[in-house]
C-alpha atoms as a PDB file:
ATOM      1  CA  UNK A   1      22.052  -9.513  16.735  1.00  0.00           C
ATOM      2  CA  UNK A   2      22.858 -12.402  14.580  1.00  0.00           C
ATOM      3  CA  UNK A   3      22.713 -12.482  10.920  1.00  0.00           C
ATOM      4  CA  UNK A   4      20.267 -15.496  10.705  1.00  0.00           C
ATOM      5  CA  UNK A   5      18.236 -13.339  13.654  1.00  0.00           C
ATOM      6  CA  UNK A   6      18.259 -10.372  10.990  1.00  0.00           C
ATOM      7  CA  UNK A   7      17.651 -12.685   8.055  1.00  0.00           C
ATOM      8  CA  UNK A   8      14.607 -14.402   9.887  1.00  0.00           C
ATOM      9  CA  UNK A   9      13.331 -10.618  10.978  1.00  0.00           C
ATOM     10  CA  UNK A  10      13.067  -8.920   7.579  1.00  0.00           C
ATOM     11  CA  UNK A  11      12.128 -12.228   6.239  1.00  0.00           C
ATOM     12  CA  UNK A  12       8.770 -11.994   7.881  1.00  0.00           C
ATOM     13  CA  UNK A  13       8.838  -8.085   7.656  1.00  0.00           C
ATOM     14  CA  UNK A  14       8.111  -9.492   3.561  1.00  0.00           C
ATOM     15  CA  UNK A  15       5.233 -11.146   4.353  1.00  0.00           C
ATOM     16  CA  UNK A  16       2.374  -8.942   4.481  1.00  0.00           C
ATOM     17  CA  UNK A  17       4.354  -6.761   1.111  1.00  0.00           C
ATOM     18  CA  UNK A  18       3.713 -10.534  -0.832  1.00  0.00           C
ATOM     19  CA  UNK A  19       0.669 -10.814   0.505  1.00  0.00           C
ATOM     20  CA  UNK A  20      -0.257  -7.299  -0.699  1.00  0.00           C
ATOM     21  CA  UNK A  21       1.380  -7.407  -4.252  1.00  0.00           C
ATOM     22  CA  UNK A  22      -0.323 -11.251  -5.293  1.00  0.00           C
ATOM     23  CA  UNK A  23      -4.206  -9.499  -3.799  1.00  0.00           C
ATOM     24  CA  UNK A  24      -3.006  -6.983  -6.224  1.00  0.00           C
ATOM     25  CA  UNK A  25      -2.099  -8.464  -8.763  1.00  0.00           C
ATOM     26  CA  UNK A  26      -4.858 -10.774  -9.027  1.00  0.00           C
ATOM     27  CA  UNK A  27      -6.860  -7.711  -9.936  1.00  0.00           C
ATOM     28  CA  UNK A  28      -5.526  -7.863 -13.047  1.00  0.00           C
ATOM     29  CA  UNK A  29      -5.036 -10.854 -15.880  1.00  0.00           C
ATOM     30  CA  UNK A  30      -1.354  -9.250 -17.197  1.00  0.00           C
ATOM     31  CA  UNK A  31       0.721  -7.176 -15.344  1.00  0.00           C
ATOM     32  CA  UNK A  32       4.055  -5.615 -16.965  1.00  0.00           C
ATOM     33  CA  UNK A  33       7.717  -5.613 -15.850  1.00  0.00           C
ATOM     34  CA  UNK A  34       7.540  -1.796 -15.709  1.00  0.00           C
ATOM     35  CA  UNK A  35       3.964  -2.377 -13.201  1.00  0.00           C
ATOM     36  CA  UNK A  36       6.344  -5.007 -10.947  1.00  0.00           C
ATOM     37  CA  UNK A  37       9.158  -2.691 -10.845  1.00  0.00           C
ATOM     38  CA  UNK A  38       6.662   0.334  -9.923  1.00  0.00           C
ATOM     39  CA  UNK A  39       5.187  -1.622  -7.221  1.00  0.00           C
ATOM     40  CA  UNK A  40       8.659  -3.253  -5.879  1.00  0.00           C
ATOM     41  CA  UNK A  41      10.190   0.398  -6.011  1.00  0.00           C
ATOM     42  CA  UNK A  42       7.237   1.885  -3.593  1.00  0.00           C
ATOM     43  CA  UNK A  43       7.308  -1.254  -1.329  1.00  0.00           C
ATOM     44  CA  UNK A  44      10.953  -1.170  -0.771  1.00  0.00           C
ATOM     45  CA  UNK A  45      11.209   2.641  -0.626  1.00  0.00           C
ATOM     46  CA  UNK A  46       8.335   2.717   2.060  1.00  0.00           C
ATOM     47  CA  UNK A  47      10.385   0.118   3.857  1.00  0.00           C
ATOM     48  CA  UNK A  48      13.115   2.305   3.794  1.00  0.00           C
ATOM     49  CA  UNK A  49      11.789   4.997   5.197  1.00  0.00           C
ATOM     50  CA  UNK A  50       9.456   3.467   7.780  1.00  0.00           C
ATOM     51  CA  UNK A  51      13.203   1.156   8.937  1.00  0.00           C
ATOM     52  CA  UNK A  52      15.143   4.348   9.238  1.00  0.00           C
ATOM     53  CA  UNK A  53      12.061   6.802  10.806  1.00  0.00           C
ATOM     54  CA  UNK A  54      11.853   3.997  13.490  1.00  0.00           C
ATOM     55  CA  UNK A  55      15.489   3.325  14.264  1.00  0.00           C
ATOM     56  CA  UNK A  56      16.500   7.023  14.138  1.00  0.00           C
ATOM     57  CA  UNK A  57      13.463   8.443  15.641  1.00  0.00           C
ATOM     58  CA  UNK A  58      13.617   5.602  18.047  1.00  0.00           C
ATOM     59  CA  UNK A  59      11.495   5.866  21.333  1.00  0.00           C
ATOM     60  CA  UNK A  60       9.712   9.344  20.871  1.00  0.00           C
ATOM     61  CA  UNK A  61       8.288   8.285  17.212  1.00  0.00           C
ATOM     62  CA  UNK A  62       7.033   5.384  18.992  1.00  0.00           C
ATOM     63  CA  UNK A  63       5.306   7.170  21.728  1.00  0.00           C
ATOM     64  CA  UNK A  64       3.580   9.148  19.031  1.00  0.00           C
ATOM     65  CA  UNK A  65       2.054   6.677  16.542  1.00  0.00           C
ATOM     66  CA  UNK A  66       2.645   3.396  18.691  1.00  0.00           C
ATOM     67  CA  UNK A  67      -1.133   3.596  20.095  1.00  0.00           C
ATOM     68  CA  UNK A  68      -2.554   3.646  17.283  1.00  0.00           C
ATOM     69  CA  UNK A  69      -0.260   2.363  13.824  1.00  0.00           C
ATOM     70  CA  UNK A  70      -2.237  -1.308  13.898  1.00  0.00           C
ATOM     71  CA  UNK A  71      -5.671   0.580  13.314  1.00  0.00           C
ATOM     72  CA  UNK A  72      -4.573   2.771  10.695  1.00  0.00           C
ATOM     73  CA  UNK A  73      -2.993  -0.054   8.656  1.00  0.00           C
ATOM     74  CA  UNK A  74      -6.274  -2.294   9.570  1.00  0.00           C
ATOM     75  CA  UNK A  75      -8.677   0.232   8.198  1.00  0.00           C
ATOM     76  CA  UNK A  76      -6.259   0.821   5.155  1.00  0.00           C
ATOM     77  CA  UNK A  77      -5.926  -2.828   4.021  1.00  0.00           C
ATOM     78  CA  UNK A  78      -9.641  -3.588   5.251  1.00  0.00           C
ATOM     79  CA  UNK A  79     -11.037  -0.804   3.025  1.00  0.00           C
ATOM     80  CA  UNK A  80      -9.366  -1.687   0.168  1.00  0.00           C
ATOM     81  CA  UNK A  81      -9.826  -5.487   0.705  1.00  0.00           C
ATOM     82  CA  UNK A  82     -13.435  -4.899   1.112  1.00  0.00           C
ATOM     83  CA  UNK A  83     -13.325  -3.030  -2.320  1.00  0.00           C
ATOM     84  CA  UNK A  84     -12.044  -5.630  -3.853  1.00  0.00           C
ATOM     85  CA  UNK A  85     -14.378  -8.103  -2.620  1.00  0.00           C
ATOM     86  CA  UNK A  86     -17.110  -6.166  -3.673  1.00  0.00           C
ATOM     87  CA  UNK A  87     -15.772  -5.735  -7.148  1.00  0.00           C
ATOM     88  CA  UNK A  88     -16.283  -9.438  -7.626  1.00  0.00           C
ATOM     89  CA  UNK A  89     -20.717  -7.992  -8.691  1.00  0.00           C
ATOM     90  CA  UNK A  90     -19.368  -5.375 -11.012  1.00  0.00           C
ATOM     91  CA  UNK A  91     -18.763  -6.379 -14.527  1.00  0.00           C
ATOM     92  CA  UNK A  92     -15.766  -7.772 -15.573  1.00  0.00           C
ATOM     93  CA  UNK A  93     -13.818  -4.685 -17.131  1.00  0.00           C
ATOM     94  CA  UNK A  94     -11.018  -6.056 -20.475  1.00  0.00           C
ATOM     95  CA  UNK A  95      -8.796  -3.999 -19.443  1.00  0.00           C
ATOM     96  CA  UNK A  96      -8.686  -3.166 -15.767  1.00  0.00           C
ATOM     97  CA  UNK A  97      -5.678  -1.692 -14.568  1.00  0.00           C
ATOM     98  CA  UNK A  98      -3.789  -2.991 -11.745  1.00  0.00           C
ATOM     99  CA  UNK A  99      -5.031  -1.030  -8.508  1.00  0.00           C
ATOM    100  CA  UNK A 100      -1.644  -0.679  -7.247  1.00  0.00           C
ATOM    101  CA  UNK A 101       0.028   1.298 -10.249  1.00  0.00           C
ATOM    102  CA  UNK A 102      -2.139   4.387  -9.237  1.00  0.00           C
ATOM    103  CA  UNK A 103       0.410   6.330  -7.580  1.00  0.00           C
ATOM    104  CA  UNK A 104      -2.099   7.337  -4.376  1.00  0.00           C
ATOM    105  CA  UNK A 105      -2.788   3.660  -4.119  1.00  0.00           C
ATOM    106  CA  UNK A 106       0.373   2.372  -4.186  1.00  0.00           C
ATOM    107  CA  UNK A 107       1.745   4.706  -1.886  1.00  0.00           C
ATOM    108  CA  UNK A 108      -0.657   4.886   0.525  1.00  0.00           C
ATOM    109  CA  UNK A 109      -0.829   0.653   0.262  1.00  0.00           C
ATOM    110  CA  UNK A 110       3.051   0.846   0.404  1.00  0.00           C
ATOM    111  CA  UNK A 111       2.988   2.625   3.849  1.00  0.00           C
ATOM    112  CA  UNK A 112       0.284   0.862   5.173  1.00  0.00           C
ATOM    113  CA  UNK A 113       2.069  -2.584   4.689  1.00  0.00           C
ATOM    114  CA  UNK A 114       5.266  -1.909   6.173  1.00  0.00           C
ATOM    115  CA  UNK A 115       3.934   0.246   9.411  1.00  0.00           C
ATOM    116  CA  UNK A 116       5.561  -2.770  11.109  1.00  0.00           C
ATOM    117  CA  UNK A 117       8.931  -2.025   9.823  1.00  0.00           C
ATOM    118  CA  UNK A 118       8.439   1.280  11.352  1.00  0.00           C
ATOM    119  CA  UNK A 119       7.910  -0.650  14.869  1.00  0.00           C
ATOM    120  CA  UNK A 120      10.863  -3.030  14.117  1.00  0.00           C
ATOM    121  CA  UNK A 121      13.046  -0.277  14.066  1.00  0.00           C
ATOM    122  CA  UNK A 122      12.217   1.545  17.156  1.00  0.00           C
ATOM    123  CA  UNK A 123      12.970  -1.861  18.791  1.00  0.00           C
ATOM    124  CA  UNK A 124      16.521  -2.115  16.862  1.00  0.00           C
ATOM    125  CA  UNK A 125      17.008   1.272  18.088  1.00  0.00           C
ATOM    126  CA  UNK A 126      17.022  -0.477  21.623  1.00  0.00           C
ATOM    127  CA  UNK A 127      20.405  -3.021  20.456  1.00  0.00           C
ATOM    128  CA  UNK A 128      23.459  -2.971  19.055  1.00  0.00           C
ATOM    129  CA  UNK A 129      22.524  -3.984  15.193  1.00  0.00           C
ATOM    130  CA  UNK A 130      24.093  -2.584  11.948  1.00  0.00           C
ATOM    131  CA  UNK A 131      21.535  -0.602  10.648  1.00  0.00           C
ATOM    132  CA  UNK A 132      22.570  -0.913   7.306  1.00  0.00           C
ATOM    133  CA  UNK A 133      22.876  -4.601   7.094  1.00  0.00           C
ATOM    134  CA  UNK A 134      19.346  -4.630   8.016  1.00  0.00           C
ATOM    135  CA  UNK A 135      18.400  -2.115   6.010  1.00  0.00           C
ATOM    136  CA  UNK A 136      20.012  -4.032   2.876  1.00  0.00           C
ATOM    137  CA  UNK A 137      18.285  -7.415   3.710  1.00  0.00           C
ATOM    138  CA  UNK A 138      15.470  -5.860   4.115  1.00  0.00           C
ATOM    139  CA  UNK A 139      15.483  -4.664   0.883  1.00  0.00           C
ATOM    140  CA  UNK A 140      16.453  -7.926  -1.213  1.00  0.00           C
ATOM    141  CA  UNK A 141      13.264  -9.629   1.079  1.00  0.00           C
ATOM    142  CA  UNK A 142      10.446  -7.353   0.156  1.00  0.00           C
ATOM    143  CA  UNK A 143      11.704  -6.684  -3.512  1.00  0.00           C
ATOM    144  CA  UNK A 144      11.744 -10.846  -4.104  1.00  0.00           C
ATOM    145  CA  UNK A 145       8.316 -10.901  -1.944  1.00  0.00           C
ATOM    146  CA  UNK A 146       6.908  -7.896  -4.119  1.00  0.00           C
ATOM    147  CA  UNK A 147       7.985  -8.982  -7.384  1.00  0.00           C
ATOM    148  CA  UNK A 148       6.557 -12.711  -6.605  1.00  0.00           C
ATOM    149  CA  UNK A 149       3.671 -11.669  -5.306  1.00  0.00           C
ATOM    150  CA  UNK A 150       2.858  -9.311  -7.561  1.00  0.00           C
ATOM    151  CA  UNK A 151       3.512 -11.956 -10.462  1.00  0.00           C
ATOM    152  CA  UNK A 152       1.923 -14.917  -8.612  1.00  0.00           C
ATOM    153  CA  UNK A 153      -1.035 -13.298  -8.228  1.00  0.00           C
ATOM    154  CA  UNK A 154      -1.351 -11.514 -11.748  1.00  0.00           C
ATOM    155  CA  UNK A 155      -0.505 -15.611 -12.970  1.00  0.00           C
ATOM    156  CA  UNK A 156      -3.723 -16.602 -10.734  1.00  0.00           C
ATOM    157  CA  UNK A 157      -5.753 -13.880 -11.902  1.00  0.00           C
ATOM    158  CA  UNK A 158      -5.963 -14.927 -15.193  1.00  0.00           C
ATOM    159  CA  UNK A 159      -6.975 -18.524 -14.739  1.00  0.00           C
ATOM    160  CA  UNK A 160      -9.643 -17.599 -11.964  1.00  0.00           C
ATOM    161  CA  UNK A 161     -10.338 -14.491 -12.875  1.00  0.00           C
ATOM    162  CA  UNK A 162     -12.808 -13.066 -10.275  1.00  0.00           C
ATOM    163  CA  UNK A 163     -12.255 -15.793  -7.705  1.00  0.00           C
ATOM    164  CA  UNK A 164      -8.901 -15.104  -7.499  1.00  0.00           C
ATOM    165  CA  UNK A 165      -9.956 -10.967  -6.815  1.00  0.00           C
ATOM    166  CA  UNK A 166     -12.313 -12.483  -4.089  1.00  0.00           C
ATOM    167  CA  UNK A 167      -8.966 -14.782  -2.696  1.00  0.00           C
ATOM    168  CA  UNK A 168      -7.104 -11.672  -2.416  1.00  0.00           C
ATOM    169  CA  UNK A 169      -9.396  -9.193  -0.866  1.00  0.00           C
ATOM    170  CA  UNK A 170      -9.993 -12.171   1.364  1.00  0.00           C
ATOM    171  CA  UNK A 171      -6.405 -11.831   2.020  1.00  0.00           C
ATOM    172  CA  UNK A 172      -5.564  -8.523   2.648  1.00  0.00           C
ATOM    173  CA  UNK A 173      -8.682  -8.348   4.980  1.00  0.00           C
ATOM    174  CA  UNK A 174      -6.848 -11.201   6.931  1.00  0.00           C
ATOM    175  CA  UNK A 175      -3.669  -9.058   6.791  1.00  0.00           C
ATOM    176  CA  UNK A 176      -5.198  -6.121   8.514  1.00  0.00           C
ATOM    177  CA  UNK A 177      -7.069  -8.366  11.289  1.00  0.00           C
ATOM    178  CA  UNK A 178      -3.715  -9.512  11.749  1.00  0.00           C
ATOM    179  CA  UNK A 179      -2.077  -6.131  11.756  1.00  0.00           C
ATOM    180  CA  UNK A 180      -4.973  -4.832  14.551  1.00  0.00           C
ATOM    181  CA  UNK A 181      -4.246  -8.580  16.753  1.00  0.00           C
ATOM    182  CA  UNK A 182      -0.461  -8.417  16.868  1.00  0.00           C
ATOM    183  CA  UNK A 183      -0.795  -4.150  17.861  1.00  0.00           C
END
């Protein structure tokens, strides 16, 4: 496999962590360095893990969860999505804190998000690819896409306020449909 293959891969394996971290973030009007780094940390750990379960666990992992990983990340992200639409008739709250620096939250979003990953590398398993380069792109892709998202949609937040919420529960509910369509 290519580098520009590899690049492309873990690229769009960033996606859906962006998408996450700006829905996020638009929760809340500020968000802190130290509430980026948390959320960048979990993101790229759980692609870490979910990369290595799938390319060392290879076929038999796959046999085990493959049925069924699209509707457990689509009821994840849907639920939480749908929360955050519905937040939009509760009162506005000063000083709301960001839903992803809850450490059950963020892990369980964390996972949820980069299930893929865990599918992308039971299919490495299947070629010749340096697991490690991989692994290291992936990394740089979903910290920047974490980070930006996170702040891009903490930036939005505070000029539209509960619009922007609505924009990214909106979002993550089209993240899981499009989890459950591509499993």
């Amino acid at each position: 496999m290519k580098f520009l293959e590899i690049l492309l891969i873990c690229f769009s394996l960033s996606l859906d962590n962006f998408a996450v971290a700006a829905s996020a973030g638009c929760e809340k009007k500020y968000i802190s360095f130290t509430s980026i780094l948390k959320v960048c940390c979990a993101f790229v750990g759980a692609g870490i893990v979910c990369l290595l379960f799938g390319f060392f666990g290879g076929k038999e992992l796959g046999k085990i969860i493959g049925n069924y990983d699209h509707w457990l990340a689509f009821f994840i992200l849907a639920y939480i999505g749908t929360r955050m639409i519905l937040n939009i008739f509760k009162p506005y709250e000063k000083n709301k804190s960001c839903p992803l620096t809850s450490f059950k939250t963020l892990m369980i979003m964390s996972l949820a998000t980069n299930i893929d990953v865990l599918a992308i590398g039971i299919s490495l398993a299947l070629y010749k690819v340096n697991i490690w380069l991989v692994l290291l792109i992936l990394c740089i892709c979903i910290a920047t896409a974490t980070s930006a998202g996170a702040y891009l949609g903490a930036m939005l937040g505070c000029k539209l306020g509960k619009k922007a919420e609505f924009l990214g529960g909106i979002v993550l509910l089209l993240v899981s449909i499009k989890i459950l369509v591509q499993g």
